[in-house]
C-alpha atoms as a PDB file:
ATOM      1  CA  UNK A   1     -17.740   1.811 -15.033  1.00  0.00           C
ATOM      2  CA  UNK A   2     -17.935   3.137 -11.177  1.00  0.00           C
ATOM      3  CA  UNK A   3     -16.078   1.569  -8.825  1.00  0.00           C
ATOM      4  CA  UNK A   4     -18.055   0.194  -5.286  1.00  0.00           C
ATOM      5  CA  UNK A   5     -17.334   1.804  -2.468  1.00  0.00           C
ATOM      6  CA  UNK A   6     -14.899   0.354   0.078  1.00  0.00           C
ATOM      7  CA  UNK A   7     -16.589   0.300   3.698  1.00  0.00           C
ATOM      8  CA  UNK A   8     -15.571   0.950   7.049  1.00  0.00           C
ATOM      9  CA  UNK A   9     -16.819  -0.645  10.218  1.00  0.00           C
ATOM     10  CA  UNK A  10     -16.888   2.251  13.183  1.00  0.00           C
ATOM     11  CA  UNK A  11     -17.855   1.134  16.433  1.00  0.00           C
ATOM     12  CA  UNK A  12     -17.368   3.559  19.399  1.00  0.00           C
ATOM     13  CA  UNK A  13     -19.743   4.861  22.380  1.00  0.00           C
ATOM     14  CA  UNK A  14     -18.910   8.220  22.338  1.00  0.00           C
ATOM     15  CA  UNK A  15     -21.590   9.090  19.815  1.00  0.00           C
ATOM     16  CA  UNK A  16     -20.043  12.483  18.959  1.00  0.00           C
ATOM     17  CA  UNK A  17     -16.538  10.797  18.771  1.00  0.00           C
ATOM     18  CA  UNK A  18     -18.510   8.356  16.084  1.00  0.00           C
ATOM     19  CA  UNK A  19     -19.803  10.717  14.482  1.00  0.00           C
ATOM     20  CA  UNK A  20     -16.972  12.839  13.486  1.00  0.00           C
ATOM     21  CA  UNK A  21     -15.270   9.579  12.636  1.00  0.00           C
ATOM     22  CA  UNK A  22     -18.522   8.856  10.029  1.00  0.00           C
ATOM     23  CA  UNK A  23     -18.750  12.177   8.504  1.00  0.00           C
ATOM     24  CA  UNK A  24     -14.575  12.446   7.825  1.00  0.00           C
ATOM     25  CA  UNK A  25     -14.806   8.904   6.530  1.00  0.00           C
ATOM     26  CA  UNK A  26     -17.186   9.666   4.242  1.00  0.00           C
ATOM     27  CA  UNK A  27     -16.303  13.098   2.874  1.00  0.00           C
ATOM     28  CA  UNK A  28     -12.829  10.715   1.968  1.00  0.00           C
ATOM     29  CA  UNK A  29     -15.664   8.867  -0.599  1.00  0.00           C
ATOM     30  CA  UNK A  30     -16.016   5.626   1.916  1.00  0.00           C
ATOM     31  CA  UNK A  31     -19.420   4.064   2.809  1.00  0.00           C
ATOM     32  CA  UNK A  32     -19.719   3.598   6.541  1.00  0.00           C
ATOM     33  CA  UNK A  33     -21.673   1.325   8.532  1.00  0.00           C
ATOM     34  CA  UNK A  34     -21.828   2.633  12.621  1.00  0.00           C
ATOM     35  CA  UNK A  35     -22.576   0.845  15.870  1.00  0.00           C
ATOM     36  CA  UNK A  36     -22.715   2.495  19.259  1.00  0.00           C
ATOM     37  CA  UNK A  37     -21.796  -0.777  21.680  1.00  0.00           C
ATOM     38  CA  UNK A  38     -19.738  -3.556  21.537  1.00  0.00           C
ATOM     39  CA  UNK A  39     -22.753  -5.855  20.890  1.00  0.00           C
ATOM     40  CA  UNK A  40     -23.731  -3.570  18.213  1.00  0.00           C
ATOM     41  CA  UNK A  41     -21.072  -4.056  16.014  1.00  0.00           C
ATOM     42  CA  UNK A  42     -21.187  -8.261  16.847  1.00  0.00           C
ATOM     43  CA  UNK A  43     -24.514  -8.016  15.128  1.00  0.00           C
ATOM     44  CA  UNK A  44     -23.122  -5.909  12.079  1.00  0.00           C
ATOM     45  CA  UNK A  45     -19.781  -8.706  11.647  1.00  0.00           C
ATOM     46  CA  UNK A  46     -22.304 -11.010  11.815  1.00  0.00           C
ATOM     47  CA  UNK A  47     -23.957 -10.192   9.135  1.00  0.00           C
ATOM     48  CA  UNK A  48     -21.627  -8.004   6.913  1.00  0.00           C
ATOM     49  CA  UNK A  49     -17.760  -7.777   5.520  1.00  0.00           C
ATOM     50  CA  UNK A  50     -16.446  -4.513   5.766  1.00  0.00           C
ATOM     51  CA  UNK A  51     -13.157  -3.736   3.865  1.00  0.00           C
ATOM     52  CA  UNK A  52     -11.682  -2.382   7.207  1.00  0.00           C
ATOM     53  CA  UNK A  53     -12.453  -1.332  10.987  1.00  0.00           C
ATOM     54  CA  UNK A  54     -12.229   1.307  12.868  1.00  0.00           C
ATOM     55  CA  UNK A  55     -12.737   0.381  17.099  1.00  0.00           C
ATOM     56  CA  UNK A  56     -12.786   2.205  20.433  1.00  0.00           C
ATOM     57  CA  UNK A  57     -10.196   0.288  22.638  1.00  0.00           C
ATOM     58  CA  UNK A  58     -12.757   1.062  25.574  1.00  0.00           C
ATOM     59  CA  UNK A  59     -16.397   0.988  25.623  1.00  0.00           C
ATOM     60  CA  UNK A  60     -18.402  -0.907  27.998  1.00  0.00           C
ATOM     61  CA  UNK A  61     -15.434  -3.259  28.572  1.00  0.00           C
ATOM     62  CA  UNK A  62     -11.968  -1.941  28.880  1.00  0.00           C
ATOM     63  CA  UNK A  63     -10.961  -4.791  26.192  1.00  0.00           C
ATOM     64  CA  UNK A  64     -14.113  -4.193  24.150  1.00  0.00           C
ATOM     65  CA  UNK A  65     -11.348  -3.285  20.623  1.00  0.00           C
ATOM     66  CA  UNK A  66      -9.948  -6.240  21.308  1.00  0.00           C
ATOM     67  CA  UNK A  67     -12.898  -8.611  21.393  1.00  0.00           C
ATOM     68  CA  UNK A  68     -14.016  -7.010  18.433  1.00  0.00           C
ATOM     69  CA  UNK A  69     -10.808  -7.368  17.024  1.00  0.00           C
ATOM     70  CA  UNK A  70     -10.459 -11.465  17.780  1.00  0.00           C
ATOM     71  CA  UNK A  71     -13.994 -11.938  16.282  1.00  0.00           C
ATOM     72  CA  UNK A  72     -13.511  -9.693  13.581  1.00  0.00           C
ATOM     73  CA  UNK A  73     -10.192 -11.899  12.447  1.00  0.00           C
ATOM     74  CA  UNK A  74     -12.058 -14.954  13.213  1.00  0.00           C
ATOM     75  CA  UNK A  75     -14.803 -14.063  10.366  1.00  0.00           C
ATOM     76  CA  UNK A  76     -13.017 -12.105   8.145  1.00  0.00           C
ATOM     77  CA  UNK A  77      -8.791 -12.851   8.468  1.00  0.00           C
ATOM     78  CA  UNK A  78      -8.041 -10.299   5.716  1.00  0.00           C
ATOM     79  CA  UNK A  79      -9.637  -7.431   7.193  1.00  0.00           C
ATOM     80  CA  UNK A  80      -7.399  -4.520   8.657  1.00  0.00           C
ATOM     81  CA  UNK A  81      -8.382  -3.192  11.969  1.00  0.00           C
ATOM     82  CA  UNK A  82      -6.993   0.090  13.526  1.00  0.00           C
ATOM     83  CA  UNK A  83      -7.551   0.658  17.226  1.00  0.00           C
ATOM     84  CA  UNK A  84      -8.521   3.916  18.198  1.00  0.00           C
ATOM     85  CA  UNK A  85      -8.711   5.124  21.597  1.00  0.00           C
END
């Protein structure tokens, strides 16, 4: 029986900086789900649970990681976030 993929939440502006994030990510075997902006990934928590998140302390707000993070924990407690700047 094969196991599901775990997925990862990226959200960073610096597309290239994203995208090397994506493409290690998932040569580990992880499914990824991307977003660009801060109100990017509030549309993706919105609507999906990833099994852990990966933020940009700064994008277009300097605290943008860390109003990810609150809503993040507000939807989903149990997921791990890791701040990346």
């Amino acid at each position: 029986m094969e196991r599901d993929k775990k997925l990862i939440l990226l959200a960073d502006d610096d597309i290239d900086q994203l995208n090397q994030m994506q493409f290690h990510i998932e040569s580990f075997g992880f499914d990824t789900v991307v977003a660009g902006s801060q109100k990017a990934c509030e549309d993706i928590i919105a609507e999906r649970r990833p099994d852990l998140a990966i933020f940009d302390l700064m994008m277009e707000n300097e605290d943008s990681g860390f109003i990810l993070s609150y809503k993040l924990k507000k939807k989903y407690p149990d997921v791990p976030i890791i701040i990346a700047s």
